[in-house]
PDB file of N, CA and C in Angstrom:
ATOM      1  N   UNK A   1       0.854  -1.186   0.000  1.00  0.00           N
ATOM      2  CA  UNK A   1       0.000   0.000   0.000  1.00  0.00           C
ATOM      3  C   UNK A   1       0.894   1.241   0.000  1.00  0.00           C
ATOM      4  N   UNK A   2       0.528   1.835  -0.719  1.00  0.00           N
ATOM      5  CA  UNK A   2       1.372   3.725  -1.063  1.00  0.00           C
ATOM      6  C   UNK A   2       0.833   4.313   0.176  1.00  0.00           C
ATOM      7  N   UNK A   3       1.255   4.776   1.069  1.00  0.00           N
ATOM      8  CA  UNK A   3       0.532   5.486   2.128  1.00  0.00           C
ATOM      9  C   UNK A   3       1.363   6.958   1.954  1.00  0.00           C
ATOM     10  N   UNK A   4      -0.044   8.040   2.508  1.00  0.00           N
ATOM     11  CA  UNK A   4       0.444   8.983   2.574  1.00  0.00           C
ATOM     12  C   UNK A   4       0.780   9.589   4.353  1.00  0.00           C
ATOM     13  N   UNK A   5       2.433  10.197   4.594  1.00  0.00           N
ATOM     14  CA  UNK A   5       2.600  10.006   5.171  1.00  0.00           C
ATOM     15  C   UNK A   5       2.131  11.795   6.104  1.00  0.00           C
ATOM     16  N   UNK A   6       1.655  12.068   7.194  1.00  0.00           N
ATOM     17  CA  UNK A   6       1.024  13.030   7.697  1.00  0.00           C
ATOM     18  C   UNK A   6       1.773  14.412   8.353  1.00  0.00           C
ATOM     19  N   UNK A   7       2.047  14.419   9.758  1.00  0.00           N
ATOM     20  CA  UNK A   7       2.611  15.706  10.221  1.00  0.00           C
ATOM     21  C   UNK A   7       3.829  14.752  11.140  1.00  0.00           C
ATOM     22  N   UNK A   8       5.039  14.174  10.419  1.00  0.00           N
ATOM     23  CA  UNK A   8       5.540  13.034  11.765  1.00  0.00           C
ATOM     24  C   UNK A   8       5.808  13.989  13.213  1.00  0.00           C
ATOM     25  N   UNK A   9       5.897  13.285  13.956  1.00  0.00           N
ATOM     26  CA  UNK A   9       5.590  12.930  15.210  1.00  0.00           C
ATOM     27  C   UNK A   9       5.206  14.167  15.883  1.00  0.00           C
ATOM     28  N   UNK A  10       4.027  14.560  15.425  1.00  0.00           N
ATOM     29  CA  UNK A  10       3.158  15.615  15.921  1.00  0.00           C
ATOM     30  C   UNK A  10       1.964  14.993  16.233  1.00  0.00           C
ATOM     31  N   UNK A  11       1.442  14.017  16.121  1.00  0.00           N
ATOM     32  CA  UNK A  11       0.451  13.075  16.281  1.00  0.00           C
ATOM     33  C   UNK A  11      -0.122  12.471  17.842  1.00  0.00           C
ATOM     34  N   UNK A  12      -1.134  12.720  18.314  1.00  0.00           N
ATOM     35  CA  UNK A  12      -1.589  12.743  19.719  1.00  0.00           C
ATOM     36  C   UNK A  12      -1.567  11.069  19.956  1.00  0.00           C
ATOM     37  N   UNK A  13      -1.521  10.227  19.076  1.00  0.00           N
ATOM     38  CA  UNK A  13      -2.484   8.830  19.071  1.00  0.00           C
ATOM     39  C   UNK A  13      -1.386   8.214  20.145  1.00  0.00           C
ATOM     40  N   UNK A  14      -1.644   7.708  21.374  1.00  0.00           N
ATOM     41  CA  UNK A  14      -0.773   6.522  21.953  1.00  0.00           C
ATOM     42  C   UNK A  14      -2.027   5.739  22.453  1.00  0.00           C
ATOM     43  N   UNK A  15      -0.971   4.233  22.588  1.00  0.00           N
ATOM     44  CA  UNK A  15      -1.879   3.159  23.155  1.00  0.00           C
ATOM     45  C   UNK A  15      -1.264   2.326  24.360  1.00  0.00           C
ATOM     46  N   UNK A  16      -2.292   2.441  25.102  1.00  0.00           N
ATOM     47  CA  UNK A  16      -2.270   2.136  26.895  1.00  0.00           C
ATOM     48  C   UNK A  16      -2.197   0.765  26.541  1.00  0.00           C
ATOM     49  N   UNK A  17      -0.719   0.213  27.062  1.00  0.00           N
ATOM     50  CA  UNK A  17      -1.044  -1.115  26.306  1.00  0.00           C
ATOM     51  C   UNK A  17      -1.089  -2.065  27.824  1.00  0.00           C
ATOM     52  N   UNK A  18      -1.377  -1.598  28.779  1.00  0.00           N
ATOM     53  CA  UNK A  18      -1.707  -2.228  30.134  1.00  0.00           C
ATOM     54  C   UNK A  18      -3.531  -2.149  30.397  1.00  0.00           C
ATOM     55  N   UNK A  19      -3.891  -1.484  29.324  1.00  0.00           N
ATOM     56  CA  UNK A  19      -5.963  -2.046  29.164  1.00  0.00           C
ATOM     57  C   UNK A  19      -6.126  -2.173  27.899  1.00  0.00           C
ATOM     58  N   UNK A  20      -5.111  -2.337  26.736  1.00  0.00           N
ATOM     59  CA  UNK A  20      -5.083  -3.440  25.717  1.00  0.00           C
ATOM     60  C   UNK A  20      -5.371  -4.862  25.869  1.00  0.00           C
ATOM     61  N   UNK A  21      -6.918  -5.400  25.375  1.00  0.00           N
ATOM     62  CA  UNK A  21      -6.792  -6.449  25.346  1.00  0.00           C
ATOM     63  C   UNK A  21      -6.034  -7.676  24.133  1.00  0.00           C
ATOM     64  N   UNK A  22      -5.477  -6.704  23.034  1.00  0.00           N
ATOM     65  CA  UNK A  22      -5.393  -7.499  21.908  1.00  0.00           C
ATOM     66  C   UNK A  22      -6.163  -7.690  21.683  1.00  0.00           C
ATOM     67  N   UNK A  23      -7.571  -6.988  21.044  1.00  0.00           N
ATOM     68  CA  UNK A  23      -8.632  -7.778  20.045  1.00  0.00           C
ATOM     69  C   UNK A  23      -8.445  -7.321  18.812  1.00  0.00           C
ATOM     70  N   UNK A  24      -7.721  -6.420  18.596  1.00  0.00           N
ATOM     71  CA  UNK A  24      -7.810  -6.346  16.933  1.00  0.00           C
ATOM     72  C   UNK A  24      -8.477  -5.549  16.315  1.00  0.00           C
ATOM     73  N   UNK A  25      -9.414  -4.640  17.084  1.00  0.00           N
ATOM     74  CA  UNK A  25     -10.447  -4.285  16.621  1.00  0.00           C
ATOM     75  C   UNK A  25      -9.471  -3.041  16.124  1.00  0.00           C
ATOM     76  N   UNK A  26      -9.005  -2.333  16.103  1.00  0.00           N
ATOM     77  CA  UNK A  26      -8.326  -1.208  15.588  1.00  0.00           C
ATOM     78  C   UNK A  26      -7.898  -1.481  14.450  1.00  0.00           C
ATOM     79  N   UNK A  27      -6.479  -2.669  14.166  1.00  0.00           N
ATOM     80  CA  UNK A  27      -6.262  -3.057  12.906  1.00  0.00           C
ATOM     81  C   UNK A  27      -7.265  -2.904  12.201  1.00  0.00           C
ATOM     82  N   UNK A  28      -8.524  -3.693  12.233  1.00  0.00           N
ATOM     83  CA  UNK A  28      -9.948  -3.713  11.513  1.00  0.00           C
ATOM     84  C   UNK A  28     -10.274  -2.754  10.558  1.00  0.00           C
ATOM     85  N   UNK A  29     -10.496  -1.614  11.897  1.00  0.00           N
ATOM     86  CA  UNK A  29     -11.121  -0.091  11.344  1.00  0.00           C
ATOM     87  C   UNK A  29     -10.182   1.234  10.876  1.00  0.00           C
ATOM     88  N   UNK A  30      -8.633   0.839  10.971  1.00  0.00           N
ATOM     89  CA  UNK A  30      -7.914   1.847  10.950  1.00  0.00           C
ATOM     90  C   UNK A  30      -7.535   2.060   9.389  1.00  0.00           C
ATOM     91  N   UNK A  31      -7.994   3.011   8.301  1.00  0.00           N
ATOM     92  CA  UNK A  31      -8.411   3.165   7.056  1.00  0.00           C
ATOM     93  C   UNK A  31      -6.367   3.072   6.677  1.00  0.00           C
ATOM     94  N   UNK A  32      -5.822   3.530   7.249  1.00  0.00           N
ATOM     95  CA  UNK A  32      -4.191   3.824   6.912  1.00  0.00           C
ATOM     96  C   UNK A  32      -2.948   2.459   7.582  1.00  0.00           C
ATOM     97  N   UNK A  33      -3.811   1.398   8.081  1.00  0.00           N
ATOM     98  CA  UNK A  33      -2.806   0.504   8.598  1.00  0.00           C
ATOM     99  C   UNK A  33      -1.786   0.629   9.773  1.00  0.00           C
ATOM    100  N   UNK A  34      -2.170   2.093  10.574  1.00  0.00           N
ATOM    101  CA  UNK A  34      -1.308   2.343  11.334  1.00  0.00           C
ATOM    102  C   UNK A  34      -1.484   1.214  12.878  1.00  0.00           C
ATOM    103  N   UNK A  35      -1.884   0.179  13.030  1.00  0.00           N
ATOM    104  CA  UNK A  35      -1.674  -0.770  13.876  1.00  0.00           C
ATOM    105  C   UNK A  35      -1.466  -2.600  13.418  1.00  0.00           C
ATOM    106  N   UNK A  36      -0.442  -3.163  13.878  1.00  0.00           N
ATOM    107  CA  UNK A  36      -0.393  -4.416  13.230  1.00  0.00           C
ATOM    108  C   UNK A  36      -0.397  -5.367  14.515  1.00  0.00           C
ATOM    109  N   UNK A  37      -0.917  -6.361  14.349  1.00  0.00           N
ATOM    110  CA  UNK A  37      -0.683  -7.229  15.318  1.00  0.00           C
ATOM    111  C   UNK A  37       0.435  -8.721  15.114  1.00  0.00           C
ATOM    112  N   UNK A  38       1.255  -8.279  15.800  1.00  0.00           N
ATOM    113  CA  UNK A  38       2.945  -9.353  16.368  1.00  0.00           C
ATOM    114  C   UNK A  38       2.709 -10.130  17.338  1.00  0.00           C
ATOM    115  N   UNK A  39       2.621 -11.455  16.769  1.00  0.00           N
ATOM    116  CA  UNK A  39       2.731 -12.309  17.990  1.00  0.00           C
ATOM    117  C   UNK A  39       1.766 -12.113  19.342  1.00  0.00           C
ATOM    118  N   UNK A  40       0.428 -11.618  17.963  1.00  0.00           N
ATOM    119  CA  UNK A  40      -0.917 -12.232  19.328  1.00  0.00           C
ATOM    120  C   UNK A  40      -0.725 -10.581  20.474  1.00  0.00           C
ATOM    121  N   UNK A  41       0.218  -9.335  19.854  1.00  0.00           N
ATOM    122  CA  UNK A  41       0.178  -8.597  20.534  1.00  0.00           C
ATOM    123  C   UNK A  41      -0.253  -6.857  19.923  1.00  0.00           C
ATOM    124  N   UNK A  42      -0.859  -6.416  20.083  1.00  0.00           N
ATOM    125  CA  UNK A  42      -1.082  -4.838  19.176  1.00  0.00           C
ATOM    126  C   UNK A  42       0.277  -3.869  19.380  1.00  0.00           C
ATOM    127  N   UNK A  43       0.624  -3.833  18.210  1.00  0.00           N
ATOM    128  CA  UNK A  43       1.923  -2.118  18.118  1.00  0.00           C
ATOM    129  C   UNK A  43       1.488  -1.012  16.654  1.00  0.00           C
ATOM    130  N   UNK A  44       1.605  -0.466  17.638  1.00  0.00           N
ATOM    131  CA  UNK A  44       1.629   1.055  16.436  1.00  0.00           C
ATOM    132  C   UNK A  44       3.056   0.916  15.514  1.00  0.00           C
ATOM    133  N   UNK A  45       2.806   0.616  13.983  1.00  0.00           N
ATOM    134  CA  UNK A  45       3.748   0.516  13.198  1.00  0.00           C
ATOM    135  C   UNK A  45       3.647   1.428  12.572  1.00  0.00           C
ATOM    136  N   UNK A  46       2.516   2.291  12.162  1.00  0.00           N
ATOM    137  CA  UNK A  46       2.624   3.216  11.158  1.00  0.00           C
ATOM    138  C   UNK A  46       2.210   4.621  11.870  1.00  0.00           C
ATOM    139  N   UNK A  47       2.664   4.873  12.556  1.00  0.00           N
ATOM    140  CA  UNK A  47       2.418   6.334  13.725  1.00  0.00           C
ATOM    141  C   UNK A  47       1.797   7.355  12.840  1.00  0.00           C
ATOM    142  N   UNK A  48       3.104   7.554  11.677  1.00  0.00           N
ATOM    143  CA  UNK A  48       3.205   8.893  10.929  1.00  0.00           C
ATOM    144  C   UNK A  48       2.233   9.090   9.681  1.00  0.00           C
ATOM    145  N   UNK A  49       1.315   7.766   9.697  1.00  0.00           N
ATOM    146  CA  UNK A  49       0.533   7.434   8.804  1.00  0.00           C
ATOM    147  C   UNK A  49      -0.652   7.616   9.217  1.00  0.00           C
ATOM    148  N   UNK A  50      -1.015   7.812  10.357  1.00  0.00           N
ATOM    149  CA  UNK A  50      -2.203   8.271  11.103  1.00  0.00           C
ATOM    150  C   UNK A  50      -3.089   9.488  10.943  1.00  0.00           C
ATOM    151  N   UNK A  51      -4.121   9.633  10.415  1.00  0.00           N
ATOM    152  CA  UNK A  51      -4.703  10.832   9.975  1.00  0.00           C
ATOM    153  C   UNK A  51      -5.721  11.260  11.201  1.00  0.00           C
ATOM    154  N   UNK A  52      -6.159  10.997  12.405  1.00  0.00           N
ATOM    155  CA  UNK A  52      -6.592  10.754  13.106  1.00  0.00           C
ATOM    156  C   UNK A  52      -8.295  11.389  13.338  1.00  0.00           C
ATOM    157  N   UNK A  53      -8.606  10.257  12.456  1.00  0.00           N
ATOM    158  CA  UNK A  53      -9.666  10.300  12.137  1.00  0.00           C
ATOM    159  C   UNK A  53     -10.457   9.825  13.420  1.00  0.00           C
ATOM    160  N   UNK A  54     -10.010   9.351  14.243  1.00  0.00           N
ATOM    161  CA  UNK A  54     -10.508   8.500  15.281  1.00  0.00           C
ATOM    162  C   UNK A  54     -11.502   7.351  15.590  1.00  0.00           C
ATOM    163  N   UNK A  55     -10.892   6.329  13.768  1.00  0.00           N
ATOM    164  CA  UNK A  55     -11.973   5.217  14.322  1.00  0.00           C
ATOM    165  C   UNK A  55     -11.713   3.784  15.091  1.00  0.00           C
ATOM    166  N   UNK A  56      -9.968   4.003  15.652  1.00  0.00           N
ATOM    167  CA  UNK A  56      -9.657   2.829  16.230  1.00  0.00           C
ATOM    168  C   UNK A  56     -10.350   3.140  17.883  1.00  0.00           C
ATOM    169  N   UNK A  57     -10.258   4.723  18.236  1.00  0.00           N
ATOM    170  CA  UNK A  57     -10.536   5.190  19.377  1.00  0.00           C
ATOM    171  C   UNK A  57     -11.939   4.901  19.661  1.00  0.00           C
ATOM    172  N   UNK A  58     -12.780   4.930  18.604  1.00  0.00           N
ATOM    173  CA  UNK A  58     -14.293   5.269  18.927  1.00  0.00           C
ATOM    174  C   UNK A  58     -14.719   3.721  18.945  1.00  0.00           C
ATOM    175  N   UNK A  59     -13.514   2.184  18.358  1.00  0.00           N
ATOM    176  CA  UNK A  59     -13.867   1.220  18.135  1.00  0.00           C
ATOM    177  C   UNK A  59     -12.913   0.507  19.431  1.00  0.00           C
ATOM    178  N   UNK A  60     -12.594   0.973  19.914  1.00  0.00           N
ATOM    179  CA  UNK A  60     -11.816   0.068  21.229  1.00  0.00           C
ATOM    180  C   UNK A  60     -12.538  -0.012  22.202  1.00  0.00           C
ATOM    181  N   UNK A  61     -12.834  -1.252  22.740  1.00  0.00           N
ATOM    182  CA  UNK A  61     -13.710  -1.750  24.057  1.00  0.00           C
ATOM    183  C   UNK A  61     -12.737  -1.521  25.234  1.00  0.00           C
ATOM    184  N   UNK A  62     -11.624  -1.180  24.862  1.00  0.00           N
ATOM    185  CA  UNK A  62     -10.882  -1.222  26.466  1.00  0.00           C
ATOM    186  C   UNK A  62     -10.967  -0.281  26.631  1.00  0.00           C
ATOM    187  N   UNK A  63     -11.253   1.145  25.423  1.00  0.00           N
ATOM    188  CA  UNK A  63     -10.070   2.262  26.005  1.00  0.00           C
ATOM    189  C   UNK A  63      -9.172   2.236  26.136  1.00  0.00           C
ATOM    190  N   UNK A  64      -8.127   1.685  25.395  1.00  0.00           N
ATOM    191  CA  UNK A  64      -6.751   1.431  24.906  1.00  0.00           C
ATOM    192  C   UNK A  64      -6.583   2.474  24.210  1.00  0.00           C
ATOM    193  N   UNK A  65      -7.542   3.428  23.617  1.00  0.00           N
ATOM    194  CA  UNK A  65      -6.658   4.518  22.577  1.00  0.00           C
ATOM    195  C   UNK A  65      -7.214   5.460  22.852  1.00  0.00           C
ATOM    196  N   UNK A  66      -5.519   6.359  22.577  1.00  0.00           N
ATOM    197  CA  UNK A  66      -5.983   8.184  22.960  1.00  0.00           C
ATOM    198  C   UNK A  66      -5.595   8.495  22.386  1.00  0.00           C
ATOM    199  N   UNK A  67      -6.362   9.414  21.378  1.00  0.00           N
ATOM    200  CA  UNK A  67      -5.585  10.571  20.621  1.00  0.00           C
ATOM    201  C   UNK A  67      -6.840  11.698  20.968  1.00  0.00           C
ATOM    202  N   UNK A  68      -6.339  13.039  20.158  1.00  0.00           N
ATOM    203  CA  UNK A  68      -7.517  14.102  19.997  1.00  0.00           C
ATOM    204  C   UNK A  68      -8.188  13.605  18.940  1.00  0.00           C
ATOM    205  N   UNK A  69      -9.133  13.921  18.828  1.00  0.00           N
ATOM    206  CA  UNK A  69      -9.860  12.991  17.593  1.00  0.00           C
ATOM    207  C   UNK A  69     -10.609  14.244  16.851  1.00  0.00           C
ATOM    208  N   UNK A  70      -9.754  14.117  15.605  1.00  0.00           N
ATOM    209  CA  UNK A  70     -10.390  15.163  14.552  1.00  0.00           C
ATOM    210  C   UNK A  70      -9.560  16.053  13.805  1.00  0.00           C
ATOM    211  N   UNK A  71      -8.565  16.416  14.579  1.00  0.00           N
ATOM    212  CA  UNK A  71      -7.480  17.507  14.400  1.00  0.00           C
ATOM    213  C   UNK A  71      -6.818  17.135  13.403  1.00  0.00           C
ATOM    214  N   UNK A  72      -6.540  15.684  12.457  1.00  0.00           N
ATOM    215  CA  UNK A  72      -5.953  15.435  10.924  1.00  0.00           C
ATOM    216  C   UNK A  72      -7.316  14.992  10.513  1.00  0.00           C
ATOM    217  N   UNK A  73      -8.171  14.084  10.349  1.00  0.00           N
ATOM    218  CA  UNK A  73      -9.147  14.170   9.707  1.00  0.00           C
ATOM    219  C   UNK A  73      -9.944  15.141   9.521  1.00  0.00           C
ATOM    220  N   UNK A  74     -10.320  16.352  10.445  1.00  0.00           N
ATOM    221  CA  UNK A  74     -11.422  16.963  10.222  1.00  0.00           C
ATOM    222  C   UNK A  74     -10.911  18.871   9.149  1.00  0.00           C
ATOM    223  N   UNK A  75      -9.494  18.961   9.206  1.00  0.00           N
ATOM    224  CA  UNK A  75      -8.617  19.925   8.218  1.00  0.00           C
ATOM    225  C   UNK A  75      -9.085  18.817   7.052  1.00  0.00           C
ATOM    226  N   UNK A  76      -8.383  17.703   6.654  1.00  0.00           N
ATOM    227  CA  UNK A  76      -8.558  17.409   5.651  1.00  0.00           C
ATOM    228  C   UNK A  76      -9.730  17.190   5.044  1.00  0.00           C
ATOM    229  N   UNK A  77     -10.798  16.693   5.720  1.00  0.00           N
ATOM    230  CA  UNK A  77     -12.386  17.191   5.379  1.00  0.00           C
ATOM    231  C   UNK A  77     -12.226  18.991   4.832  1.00  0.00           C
ATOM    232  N   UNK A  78     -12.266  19.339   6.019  1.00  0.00           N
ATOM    233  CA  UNK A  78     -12.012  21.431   5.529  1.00  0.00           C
ATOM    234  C   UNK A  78     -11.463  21.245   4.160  1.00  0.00           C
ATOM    235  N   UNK A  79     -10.445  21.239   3.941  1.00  0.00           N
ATOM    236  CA  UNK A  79      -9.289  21.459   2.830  1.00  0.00           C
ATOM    237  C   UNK A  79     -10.214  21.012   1.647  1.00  0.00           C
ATOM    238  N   UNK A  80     -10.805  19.749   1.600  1.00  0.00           N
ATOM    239  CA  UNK A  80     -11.723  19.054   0.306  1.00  0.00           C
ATOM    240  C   UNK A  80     -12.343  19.797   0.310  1.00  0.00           C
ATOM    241  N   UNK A  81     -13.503  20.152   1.029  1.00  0.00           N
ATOM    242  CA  UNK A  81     -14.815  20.779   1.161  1.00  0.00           C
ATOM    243  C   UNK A  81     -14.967  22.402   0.281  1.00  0.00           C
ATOM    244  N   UNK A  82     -13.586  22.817   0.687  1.00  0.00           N
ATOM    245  CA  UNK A  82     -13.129  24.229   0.526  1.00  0.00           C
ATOM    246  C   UNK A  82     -12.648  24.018  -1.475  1.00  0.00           C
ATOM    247  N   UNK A  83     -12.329  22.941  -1.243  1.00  0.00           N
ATOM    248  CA  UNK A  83     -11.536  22.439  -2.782  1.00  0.00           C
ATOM    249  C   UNK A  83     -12.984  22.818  -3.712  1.00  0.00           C
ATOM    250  N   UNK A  84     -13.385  21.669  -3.514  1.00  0.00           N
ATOM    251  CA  UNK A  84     -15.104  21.687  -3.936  1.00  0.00           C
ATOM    252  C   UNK A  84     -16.081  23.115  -4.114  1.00  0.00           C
ATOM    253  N   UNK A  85     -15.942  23.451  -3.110  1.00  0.00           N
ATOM    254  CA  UNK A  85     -17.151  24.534  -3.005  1.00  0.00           C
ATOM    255  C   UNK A  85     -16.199  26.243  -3.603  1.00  0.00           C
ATOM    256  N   UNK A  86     -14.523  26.118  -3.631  1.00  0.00           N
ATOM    257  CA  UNK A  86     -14.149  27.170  -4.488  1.00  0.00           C
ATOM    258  C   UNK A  86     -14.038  28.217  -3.209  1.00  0.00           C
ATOM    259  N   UNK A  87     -13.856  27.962  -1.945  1.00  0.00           N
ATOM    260  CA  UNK A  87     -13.525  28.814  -0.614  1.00  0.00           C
ATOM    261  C   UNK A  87     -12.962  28.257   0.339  1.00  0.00           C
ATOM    262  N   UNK A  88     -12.449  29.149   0.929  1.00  0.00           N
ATOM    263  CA  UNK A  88     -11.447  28.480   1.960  1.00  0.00           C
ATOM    264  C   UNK A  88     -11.735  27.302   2.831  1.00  0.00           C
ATOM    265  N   UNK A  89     -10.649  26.599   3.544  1.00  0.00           N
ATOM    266  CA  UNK A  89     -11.163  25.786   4.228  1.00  0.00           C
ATOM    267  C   UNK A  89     -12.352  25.728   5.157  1.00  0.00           C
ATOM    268  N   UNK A  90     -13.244  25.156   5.173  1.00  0.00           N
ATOM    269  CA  UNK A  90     -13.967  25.157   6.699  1.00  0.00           C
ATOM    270  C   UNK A  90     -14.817  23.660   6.836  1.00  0.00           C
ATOM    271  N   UNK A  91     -14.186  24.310   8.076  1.00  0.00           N
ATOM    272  CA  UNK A  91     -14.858  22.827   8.976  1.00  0.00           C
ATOM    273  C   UNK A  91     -16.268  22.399   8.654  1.00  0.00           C
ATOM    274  N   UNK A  92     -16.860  23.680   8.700  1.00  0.00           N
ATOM    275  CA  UNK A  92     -18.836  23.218   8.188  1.00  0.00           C
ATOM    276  C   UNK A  92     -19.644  23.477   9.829  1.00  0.00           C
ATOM    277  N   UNK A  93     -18.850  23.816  11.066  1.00  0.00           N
ATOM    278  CA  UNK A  93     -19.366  23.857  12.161  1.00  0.00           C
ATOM    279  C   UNK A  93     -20.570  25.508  11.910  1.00  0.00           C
ATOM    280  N   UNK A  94     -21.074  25.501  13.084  1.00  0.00           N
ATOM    281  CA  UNK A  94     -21.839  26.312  13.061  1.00  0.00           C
ATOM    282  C   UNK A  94     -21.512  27.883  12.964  1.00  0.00           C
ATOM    283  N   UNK A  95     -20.639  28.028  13.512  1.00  0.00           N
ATOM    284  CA  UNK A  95     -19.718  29.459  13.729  1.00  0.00           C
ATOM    285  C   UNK A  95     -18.788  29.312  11.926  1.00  0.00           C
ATOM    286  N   UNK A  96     -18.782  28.418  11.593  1.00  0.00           N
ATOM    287  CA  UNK A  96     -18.289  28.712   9.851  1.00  0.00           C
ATOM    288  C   UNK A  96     -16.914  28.960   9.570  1.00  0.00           C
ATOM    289  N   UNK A  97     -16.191  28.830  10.958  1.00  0.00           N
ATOM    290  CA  UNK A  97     -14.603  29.196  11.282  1.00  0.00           C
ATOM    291  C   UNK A  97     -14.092  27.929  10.400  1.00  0.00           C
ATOM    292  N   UNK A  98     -12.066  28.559   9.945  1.00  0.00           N
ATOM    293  CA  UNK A  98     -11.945  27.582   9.604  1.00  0.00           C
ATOM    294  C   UNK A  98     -11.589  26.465  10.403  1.00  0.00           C
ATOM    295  N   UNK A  99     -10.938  25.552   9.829  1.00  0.00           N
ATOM    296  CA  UNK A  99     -10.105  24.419  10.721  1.00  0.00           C
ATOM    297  C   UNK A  99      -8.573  24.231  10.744  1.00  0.00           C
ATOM    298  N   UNK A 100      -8.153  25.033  10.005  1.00  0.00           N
ATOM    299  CA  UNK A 100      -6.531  24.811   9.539  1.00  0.00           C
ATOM    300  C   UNK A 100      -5.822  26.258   9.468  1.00  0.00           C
ATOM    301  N   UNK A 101      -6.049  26.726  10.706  1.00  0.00           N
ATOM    302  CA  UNK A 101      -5.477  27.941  10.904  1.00  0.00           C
ATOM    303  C   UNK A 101      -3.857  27.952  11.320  1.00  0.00           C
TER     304      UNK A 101
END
């Protein structure tokens, strides 16, 4: 897979790996591959590949994952949106501010 790689190590995402159960469920849902599972155990392999969209966070039963959730996915939403519609970025929130200031 060609991955595109994001803001390196500016990225909020770590994982509590003492209420990690190893289920996998992150690998699953994570659109960029940034978690692999070794030997029956979860590691963050692709950190810098993380757009943090937050669907390993919103899909973990332990609460094993923290990041801020939104702050690379929700600019790059802005950035398209803005592409599209021919104006600057924006988030689409109610106040109409952008997101990538």
């Amino acid at each position: 897979m060609n991955r595109q790689s994001y803001y390196p190590e500016v990225l909020t995402l770590r994982l509590i790996e003492e209420k990690c159960n190893n289920c996998g469920m992150c690998v699953k849902v994570c659109p960029h591959e940034v978690f692999e599972m070794i030997d029956k155990k979860l590691h963050i392999v692709g950190r810098d590949f993380c757009m943090e969209c937050g669907a390993c966070k919103r899909n973990c039963p332990q609460g094993a994952i923290i990041m801020d959730v939104g702050d690379g996915c929700g600019c790059a939403a802005g950035i398209i949106q803005g592409a599209i519609k021919g104006t600057a970025p924006t988030c689409g929130g109610p106040d109409g501010g952008t997101c990538c200031n």
